[in-house]
N, C-alpha and C. Protein backbone atom coordinates (compact mmCIF):
# COMPACT_ATOMS: atom_id res chain seq x y z
N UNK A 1 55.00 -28.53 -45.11
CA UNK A 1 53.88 -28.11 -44.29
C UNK A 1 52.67 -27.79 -45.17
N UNK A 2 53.30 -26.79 -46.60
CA UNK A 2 51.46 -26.75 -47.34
C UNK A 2 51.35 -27.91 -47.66
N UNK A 3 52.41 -28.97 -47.81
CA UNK A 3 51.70 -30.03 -48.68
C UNK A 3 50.60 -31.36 -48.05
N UNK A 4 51.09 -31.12 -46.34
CA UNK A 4 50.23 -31.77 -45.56
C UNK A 4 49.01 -31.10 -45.54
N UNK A 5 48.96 -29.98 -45.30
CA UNK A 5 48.00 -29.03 -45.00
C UNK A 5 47.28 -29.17 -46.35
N UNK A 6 47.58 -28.61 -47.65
CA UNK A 6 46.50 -29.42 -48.79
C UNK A 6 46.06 -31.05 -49.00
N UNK A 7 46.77 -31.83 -48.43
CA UNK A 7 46.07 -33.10 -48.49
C UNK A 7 45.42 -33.23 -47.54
N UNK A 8 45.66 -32.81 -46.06
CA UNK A 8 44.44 -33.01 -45.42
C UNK A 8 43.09 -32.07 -46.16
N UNK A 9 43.02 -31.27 -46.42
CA UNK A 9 41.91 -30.13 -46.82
C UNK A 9 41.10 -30.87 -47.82
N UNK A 10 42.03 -31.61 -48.40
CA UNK A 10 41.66 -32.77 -49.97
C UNK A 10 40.94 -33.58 -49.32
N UNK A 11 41.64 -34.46 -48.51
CA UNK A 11 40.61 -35.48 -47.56
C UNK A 11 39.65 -35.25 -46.54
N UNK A 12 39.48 -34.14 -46.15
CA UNK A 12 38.34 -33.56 -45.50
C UNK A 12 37.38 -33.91 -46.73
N UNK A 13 37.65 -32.49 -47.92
CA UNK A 13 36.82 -32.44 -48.50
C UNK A 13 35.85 -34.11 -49.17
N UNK A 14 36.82 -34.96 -49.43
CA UNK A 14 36.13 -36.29 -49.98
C UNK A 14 35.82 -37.29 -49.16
N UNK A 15 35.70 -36.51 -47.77
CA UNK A 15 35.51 -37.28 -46.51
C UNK A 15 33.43 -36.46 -46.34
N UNK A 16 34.09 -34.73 -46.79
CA UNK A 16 32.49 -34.13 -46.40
C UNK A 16 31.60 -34.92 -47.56
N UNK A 17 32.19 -35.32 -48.88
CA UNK A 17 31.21 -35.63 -50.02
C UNK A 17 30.58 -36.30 -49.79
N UNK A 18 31.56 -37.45 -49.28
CA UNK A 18 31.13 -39.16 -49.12
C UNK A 18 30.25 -39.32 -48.15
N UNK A 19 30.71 -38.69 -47.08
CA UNK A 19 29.49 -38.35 -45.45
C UNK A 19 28.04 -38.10 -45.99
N UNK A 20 28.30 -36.74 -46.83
CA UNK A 20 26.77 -36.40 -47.04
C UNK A 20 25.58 -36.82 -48.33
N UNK A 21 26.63 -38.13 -48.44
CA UNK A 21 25.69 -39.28 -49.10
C UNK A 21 25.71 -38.88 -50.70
N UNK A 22 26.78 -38.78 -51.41
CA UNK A 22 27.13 -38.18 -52.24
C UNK A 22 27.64 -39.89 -53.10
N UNK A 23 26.73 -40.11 -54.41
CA UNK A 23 27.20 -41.69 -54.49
C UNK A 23 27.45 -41.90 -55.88
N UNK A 24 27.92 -42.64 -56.30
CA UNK A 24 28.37 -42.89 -57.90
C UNK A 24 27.24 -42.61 -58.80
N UNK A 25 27.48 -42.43 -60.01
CA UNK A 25 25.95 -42.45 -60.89
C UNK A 25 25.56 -43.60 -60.97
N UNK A 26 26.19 -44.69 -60.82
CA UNK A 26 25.82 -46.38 -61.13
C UNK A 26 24.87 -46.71 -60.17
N UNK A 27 25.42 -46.28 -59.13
CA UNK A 27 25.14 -46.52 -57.74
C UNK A 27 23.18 -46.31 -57.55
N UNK A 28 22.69 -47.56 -56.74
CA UNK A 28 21.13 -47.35 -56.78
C UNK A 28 20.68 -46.07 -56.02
N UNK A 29 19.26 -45.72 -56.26
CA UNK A 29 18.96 -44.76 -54.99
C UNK A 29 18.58 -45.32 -54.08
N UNK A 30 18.72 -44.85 -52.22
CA UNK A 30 18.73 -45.26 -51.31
C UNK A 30 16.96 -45.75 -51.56
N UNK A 31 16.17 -44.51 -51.15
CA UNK A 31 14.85 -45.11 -51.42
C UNK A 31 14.54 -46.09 -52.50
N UNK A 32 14.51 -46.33 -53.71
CA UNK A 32 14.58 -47.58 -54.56
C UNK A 32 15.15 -48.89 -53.69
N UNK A 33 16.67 -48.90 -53.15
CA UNK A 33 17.12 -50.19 -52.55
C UNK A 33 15.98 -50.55 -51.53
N UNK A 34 15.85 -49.10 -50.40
CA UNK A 34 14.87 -49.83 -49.20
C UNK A 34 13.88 -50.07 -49.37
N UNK A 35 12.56 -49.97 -50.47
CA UNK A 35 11.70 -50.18 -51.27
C UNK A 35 11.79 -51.46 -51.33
N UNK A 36 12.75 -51.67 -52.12
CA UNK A 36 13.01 -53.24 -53.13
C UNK A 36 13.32 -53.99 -51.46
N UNK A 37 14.06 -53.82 -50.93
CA UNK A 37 14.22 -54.83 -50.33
C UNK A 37 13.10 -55.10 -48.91
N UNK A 38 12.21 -54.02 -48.95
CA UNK A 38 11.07 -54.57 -48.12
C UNK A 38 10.31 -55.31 -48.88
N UNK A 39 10.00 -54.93 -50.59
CA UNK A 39 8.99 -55.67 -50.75
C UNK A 39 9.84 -57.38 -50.96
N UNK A 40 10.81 -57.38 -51.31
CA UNK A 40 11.12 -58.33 -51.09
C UNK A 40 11.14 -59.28 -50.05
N UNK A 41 11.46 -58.84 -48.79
CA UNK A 41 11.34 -58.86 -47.40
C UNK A 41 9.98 -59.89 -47.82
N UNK A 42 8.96 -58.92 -47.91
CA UNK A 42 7.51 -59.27 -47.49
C UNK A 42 7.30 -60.35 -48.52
N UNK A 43 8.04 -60.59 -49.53
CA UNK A 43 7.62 -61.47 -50.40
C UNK A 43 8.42 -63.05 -49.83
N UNK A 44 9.06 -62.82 -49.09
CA UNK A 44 10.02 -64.46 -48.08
C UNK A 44 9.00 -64.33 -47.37
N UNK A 45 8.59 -63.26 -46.51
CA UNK A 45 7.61 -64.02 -45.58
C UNK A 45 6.10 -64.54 -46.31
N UNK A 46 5.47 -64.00 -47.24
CA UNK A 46 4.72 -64.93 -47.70
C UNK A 46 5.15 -65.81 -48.25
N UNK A 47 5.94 -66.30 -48.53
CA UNK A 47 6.77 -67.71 -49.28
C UNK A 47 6.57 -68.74 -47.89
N UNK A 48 7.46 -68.25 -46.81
CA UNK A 48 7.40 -69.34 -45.50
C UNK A 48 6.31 -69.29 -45.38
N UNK A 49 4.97 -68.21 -44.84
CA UNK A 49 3.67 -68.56 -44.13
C UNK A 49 3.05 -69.34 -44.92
N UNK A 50 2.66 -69.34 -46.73
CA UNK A 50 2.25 -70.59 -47.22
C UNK A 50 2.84 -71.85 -47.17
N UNK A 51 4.40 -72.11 -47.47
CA UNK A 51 4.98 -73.02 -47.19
C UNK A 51 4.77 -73.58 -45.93
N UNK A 52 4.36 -72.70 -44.28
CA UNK A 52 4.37 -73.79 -43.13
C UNK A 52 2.84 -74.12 -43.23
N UNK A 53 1.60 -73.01 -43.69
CA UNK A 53 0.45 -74.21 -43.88
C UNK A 53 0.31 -75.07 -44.91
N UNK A 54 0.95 -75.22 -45.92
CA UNK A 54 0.82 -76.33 -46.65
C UNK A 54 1.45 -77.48 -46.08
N UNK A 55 2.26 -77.35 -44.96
CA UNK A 55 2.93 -78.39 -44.60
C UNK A 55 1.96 -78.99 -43.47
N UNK A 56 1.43 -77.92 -42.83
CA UNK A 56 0.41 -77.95 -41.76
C UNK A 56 -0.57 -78.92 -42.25
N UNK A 57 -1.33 -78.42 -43.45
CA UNK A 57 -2.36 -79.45 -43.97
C UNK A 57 -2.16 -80.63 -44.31
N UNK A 58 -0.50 -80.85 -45.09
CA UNK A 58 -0.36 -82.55 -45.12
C UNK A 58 -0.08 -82.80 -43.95
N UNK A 59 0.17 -82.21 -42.73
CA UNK A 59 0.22 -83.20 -41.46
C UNK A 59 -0.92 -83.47 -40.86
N UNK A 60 -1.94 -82.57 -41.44
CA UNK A 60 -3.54 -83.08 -40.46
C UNK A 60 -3.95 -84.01 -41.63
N UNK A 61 -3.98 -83.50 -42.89
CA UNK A 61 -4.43 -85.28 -43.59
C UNK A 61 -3.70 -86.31 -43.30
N UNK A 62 -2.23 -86.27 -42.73
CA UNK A 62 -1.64 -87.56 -42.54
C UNK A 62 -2.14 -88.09 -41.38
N UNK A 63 -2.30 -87.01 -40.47
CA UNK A 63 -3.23 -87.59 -39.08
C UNK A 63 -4.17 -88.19 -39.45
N UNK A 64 -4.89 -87.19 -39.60
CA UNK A 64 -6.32 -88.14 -40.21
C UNK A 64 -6.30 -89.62 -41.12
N UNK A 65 -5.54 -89.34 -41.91
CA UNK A 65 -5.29 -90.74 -42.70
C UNK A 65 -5.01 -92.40 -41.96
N UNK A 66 -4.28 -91.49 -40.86
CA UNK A 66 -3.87 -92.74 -39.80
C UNK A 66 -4.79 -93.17 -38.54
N UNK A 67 -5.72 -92.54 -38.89
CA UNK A 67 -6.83 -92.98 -37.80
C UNK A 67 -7.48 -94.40 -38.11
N UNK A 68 -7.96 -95.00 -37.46
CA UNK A 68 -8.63 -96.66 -37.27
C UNK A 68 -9.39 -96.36 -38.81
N UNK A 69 -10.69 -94.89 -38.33
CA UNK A 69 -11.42 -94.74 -39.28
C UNK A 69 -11.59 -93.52 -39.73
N UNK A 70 -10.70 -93.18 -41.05
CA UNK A 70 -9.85 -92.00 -41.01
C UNK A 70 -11.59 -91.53 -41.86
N UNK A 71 -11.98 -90.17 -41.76
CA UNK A 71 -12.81 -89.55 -42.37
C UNK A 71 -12.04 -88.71 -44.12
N UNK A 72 -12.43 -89.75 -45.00
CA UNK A 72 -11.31 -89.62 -46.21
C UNK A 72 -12.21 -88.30 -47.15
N UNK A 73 -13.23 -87.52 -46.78
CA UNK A 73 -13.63 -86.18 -46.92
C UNK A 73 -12.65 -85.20 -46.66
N UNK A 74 -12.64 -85.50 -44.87
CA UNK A 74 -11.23 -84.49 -44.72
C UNK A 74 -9.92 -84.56 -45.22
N UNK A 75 -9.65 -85.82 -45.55
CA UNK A 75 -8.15 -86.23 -45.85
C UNK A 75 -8.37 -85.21 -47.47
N UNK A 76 -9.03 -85.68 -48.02
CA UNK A 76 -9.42 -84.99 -49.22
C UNK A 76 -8.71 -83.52 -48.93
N UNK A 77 -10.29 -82.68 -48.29
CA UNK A 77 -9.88 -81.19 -47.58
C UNK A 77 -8.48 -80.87 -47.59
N UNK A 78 -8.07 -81.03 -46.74
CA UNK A 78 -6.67 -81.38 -46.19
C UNK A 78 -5.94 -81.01 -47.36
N UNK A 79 -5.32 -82.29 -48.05
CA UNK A 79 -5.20 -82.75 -49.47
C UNK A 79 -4.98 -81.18 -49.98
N UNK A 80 -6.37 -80.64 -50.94
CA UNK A 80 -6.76 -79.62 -51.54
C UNK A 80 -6.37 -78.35 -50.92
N UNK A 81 -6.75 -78.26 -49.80
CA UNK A 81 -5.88 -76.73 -48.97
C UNK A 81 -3.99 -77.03 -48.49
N UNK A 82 -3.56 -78.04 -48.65
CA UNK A 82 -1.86 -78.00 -48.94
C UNK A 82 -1.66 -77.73 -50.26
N UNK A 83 -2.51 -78.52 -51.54
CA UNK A 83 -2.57 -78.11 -52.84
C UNK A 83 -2.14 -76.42 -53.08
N UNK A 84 -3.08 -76.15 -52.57
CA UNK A 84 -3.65 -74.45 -52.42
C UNK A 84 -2.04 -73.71 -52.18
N UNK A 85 -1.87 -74.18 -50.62
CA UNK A 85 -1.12 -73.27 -50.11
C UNK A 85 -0.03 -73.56 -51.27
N UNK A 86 0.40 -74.82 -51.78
CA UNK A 86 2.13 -74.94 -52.48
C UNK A 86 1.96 -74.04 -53.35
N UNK A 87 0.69 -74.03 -54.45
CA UNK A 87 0.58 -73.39 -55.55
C UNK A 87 1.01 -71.68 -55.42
N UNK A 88 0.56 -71.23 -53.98
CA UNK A 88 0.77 -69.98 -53.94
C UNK A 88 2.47 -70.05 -53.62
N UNK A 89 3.07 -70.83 -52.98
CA UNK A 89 4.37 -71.02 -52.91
C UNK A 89 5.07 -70.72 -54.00
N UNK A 90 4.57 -71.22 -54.91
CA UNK A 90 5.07 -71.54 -56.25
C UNK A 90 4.79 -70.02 -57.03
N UNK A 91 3.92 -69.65 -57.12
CA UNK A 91 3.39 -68.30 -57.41
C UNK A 91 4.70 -66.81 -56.92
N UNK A 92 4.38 -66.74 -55.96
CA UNK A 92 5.37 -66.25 -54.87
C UNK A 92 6.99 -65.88 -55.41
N UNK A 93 7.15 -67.68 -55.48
CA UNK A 93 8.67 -67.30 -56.18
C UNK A 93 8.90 -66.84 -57.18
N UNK A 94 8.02 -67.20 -57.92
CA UNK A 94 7.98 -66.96 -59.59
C UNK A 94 7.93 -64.84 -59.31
N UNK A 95 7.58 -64.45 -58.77
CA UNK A 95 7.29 -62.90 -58.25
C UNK A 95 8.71 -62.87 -57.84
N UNK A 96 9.47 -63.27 -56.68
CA UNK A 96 10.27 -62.90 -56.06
C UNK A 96 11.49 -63.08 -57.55
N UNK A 97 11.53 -64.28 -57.88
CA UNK A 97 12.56 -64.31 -59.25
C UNK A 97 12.60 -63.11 -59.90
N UNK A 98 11.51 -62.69 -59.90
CA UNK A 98 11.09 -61.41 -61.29
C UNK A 98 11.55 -60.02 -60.90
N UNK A 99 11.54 -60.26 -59.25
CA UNK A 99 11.50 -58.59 -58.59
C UNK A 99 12.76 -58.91 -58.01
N UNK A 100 13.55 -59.84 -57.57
CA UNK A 100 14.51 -59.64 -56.58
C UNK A 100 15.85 -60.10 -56.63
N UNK A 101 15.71 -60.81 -57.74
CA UNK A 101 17.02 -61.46 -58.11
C UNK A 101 17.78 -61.12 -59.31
């Protein structure tokens, strides 16, 4: 009977530690993880929003390109702002590599 009665008291107790957020020394701090992983967060979504207008812009220069009498100024435009957006793509990851992986 004490010996149930001290192991439960044992497992309470490393039941209250663990509950009240009590964590290895290895172990990250909560604020640091949720930090890191918003800015990370925010760093995928600027990765996709440049990635879908750069894709956006080679599909209006490809439009344009395919017209009877394609206006090759804009195709240019076009061209130069998908340029734009990949480069920041590219940028982006090179950040996310550094901070998140």
């Amino acid at each position: 009977m004490r010996r149930s009665l001290a192991l439960a008291a044992t497992t309470v107790a490393v039941a209250g530690i663990t509950f009240a957020g009590v964590a290895p020394a290895n172990a990250a701090p909560a604020r640091t993880t949720a930090a890191s992983s918003a800015k990370c967060d925010s760093i995928r979504k600027a990765i996709r929003q440049h990635a879908d207008a750069g894709y956006h812009y080679k599909e209006l220069a490809k439009q344009e390109a395919s017209k009877a009498h394609p206006d090759k100024d804009k195709v240019a435009v076009y061209n130069a702002k998908a340029k734009s957006e990949f480069a920041a793509v590219d940028a982006y990851q090179v950040q996310y590599a550094r901070q998140c992986a």
